[in-house]
Protein backbone atom coordinates (compact mmCIF):
# COMPACT_ATOMS: atom_id res chain seq x y z
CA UNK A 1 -17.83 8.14 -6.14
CA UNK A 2 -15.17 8.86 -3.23
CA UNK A 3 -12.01 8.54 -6.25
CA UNK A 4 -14.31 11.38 -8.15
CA UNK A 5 -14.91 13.41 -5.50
CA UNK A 6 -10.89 12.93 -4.91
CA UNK A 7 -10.02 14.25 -8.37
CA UNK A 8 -12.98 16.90 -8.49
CA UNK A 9 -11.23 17.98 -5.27
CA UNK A 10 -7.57 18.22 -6.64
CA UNK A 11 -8.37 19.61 -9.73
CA UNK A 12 -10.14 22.50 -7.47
CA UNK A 13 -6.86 22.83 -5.80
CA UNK A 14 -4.29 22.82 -8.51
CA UNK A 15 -6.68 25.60 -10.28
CA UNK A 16 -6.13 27.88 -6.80
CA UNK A 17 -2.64 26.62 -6.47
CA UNK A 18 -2.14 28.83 -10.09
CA UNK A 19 -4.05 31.54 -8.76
CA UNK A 20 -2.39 31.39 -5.49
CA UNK A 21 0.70 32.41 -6.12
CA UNK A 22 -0.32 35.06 -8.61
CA UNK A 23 -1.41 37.50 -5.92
CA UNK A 24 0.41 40.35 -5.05
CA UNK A 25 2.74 40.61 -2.54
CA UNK A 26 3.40 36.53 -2.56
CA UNK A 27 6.65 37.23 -5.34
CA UNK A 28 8.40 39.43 -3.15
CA UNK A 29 8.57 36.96 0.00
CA UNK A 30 11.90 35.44 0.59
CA UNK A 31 12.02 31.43 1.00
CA UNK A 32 12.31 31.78 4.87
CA UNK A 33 9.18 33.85 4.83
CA UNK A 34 7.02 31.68 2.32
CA UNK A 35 7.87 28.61 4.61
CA UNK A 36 6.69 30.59 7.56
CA UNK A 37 3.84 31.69 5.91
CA UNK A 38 3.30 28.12 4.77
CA UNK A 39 3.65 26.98 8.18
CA UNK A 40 0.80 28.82 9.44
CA UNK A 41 -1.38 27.93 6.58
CA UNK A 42 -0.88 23.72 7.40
CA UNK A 43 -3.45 24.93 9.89
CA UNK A 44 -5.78 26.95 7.56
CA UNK A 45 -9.80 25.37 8.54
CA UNK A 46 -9.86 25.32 4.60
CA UNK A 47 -8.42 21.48 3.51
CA UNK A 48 -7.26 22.82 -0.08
CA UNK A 49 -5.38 25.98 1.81
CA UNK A 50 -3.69 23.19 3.76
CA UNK A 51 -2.66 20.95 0.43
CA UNK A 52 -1.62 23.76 -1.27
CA UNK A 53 0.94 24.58 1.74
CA UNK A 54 1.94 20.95 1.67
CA UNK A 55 2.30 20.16 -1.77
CA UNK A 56 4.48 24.12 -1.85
CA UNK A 57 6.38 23.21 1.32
CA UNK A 58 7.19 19.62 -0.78
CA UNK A 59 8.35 21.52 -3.95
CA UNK A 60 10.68 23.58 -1.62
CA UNK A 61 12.11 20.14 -0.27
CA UNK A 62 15.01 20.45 2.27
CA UNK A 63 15.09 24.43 2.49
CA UNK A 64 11.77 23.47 4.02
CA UNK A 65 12.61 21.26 7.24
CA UNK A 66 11.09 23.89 9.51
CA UNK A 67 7.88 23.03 8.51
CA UNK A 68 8.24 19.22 9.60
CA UNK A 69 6.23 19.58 13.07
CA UNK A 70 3.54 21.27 10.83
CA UNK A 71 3.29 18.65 8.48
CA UNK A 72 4.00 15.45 11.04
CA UNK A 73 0.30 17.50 12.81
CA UNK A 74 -1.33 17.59 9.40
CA UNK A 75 -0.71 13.86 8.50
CA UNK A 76 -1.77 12.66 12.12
CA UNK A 77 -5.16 15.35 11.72
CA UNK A 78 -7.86 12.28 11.67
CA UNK A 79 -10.24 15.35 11.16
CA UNK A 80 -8.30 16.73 7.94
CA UNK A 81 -9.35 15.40 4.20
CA UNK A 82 -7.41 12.51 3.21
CA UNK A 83 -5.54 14.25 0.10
CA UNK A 84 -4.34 17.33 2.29
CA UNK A 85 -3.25 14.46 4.57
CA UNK A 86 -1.55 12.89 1.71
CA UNK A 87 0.10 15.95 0.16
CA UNK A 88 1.56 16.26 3.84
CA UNK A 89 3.41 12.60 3.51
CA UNK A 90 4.48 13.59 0.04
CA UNK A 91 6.11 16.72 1.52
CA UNK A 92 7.51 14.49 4.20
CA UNK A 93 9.15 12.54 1.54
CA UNK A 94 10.38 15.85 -0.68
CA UNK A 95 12.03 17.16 2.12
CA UNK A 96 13.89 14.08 2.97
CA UNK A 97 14.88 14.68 6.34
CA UNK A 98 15.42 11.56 8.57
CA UNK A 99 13.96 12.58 11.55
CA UNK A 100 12.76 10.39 14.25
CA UNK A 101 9.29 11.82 14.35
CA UNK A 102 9.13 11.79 10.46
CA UNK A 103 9.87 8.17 10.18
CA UNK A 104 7.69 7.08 12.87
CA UNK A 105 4.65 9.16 11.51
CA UNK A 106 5.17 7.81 8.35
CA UNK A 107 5.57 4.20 9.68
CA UNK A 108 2.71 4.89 11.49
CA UNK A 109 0.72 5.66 8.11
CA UNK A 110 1.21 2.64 6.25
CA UNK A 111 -2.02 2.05 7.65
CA UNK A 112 -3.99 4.35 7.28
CA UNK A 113 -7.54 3.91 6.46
CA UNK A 114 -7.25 6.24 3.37
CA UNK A 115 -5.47 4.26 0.58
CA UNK A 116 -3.94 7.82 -0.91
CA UNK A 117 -1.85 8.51 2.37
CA UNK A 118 -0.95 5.12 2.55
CA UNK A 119 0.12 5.01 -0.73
CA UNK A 120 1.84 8.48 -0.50
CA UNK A 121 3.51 7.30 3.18
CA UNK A 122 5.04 4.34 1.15
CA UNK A 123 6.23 6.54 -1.39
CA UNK A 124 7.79 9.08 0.91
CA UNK A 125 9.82 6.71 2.83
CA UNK A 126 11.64 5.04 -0.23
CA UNK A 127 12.15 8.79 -0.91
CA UNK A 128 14.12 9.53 2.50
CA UNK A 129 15.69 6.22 1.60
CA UNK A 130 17.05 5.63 4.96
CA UNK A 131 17.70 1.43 5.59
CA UNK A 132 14.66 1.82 8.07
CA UNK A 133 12.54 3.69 5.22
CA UNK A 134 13.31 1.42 2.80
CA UNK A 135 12.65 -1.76 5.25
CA UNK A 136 8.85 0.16 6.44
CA UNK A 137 8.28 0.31 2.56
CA UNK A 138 8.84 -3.07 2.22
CA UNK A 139 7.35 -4.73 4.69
CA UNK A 140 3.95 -3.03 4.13
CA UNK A 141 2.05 -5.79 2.64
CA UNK A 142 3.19 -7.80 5.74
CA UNK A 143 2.05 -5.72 7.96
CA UNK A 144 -1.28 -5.20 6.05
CA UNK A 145 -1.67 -8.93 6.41
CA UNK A 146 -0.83 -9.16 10.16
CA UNK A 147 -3.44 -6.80 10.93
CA UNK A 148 -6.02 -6.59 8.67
CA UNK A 149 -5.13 -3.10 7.39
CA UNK A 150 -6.25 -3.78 3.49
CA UNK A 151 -8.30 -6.20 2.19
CA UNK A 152 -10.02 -3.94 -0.86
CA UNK A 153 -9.44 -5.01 -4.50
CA UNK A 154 -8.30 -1.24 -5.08
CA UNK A 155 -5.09 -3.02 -4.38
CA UNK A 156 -5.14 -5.64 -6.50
CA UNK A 157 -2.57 -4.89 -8.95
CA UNK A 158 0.14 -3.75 -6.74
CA UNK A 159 -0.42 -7.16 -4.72
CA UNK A 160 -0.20 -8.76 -8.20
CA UNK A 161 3.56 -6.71 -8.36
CA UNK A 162 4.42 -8.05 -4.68
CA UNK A 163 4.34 -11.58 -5.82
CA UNK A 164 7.60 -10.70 -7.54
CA UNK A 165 9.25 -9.13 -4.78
CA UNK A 166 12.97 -10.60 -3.59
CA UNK A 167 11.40 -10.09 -0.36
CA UNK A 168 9.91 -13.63 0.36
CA UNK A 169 8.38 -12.14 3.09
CA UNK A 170 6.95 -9.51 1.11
CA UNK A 171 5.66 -12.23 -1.42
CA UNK A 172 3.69 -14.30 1.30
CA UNK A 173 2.20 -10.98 2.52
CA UNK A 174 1.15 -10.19 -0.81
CA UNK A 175 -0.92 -13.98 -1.07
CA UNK A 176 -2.01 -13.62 2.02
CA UNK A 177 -4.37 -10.48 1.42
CA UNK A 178 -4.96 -11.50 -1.93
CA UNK A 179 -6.59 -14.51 -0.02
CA UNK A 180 -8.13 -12.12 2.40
CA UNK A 181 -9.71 -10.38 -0.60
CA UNK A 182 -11.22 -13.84 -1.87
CA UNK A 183 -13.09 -14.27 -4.94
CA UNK A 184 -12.74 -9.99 -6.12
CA UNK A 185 -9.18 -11.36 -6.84
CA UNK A 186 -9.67 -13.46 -9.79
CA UNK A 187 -7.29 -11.66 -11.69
CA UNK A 188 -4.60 -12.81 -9.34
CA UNK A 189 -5.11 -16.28 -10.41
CA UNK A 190 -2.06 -16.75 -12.55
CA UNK A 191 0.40 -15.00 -10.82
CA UNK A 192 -0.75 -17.26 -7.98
CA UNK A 193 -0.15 -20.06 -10.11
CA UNK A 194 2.93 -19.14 -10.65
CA UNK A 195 4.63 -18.76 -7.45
CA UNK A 196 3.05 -22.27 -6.23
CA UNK A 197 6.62 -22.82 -7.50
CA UNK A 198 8.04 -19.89 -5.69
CA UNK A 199 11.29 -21.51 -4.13
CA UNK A 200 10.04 -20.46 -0.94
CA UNK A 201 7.69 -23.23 0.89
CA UNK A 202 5.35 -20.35 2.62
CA UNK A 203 5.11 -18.13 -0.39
CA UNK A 204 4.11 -22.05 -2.37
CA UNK A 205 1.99 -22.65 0.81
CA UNK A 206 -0.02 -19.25 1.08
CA UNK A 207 -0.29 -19.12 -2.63
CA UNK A 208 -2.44 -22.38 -2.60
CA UNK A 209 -4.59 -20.77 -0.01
CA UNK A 210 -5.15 -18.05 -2.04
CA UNK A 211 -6.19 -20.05 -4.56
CA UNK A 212 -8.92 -21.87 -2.82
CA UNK A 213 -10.38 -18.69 -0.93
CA UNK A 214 -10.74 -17.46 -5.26
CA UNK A 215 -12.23 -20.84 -5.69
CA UNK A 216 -10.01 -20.86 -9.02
CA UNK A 217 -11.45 -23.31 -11.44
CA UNK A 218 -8.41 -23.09 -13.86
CA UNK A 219 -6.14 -23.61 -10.98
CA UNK A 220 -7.07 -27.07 -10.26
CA UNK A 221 -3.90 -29.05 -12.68
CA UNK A 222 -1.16 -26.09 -10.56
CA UNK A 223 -2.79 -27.27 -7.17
CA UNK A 224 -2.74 -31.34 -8.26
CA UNK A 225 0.84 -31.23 -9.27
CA UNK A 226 1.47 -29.00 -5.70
CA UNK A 227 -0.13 -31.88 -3.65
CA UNK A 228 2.95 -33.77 -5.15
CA UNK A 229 5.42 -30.55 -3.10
CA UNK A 230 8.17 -31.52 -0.53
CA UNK A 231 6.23 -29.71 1.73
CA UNK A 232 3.23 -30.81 4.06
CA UNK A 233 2.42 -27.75 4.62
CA UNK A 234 1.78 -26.60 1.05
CA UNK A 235 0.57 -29.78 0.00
CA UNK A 236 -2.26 -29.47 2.86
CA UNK A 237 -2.95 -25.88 1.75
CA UNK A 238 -3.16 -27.23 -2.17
CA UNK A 239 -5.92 -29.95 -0.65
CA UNK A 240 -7.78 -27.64 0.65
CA UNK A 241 -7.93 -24.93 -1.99
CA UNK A 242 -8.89 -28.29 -4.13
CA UNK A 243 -11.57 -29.24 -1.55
CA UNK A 244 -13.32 -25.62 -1.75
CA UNK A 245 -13.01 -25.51 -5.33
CA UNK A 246 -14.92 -28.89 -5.71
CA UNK A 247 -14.98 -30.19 -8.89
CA UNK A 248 -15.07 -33.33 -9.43
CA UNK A 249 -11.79 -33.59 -10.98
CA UNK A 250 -10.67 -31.46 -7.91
CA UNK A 251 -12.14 -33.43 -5.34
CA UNK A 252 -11.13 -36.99 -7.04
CA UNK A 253 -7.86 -36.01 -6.47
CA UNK A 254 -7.77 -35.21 -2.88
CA UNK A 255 -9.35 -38.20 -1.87
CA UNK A 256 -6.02 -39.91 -3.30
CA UNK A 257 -4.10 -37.66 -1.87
CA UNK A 258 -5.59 -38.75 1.54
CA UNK A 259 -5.49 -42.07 0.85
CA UNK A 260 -2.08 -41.98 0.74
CA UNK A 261 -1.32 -40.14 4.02
């Protein structure tokens, strides 16, 4: 119901976005006045005045900078609907400027408790492209993980996409809140399988994990052959995952397992 009310919302917007800009007197501003004018309407009390300024002030991109503070305020507004909030990031990003307060806002918005402006704060610091954008971008799903900031199965398939990440770090993140997430990640399952042969021994050990918080029946031959890894730590995760999976099969073969310990 919230995604529908979402679209409803930006659909209402892009239709006075056209109309907008149609009104007399608008065509004749020059740039430095229509980002002044924009300026002043990031603090319009209507929410689809404000996304209309950011998403203009974006499409403007560098000429724009002036309008940073405005936008830095808009993104930070808890108050302020999440998609003006988001059209502010995306603006952010647009304008590219690597400015201190930018990037920290931005940082800062990676967790967010509205998935759009984290999504759109991800997507605006691979934009700016700076080495510290491009390392906030990155290490989003391990921050997520260290504190708890998603755990919905909205995310699902882009945690599915971080398993493949060069960034191992990235990659145990990414099993991590898949685990978090539990049994709504079933559809996880075999890219979890396959990186319980990731050549990194956490991404092997939190992939196991993840398995047994999904209580993955067809995981039970991946986790047997991991209770066989170099690792104690990943064979210990694969016996549990086993364990809270319980079949028989499952269970049969961690008690050899701990009969051989």
């Amino acid at each position: 119901m919230n995604d529908l009310k979402g679209v409803l919302r930006l659909t209402t917007t892009m239709f006075l976005f056209v109309g907008f800009f149609g009104l007399p007197g608008y065509a004749e501003e020059t740039q430095e006045q229509q980002v002044e004018r924009l300026i002043r309407e990031l603090q319009d009390s209507d929410s689809d005045i404000r996304s209309i300024a950011a998403v203009t002030l974006g499409e403007i991109g560098p000429e724009a900078k002036d309008a940073i503070p405005a936008l830095i305020q808009l993104l930070q507004d808890q108050d302020a609907e999440g998609f003006a909030r988001a059209n502010a990031a995306l603006a952010l990003g647009q304008i590219g400027e690597r400015t201190e307060d930018a990037m920290s806002v931005l940082i800062q918005a990676l967790r967010d408790q509205d998935k759009y402006v984290r999504r759109d704060a991800a997507g605006a610091l691979e934009e700016i492209g700076s080495p510290r954008a491009i390392k906030a971008a990155k290490d989003r799903y391990r921050m997520v993980v260290t504190l708890g900031w998603i755990g919905s199965e909205d995310e699902i398939p882009a945690l599915i996409q971080a398993l493949q990440n060069e960034d191992a770090q990235v990659r145990v993140s990414a099993a991590g809140v898949l685990g978090q997430i539990g049994s709504g990640a079933v559809d996880a399952m075999p890219a979890l399988i396959q990186v319980l042969r990731d050549q990194n021994p956490e991404v092997r050990q939190y992939a196991a994990g993840a398995l047994g918080h999904i209580a993955a029946v067809d995981a039970v031959p991946a986790l047997m052959q991991a209770l066989k890894d170099q690792n104690p730590k990943v064979r210990n995760n694969a016996a549990w995952a086993l364990e809270q999976i319980g079949t028989p099969e499952a269970l049969k073969a961690v008690e050899e397992y701990q009969s051989r310990q």
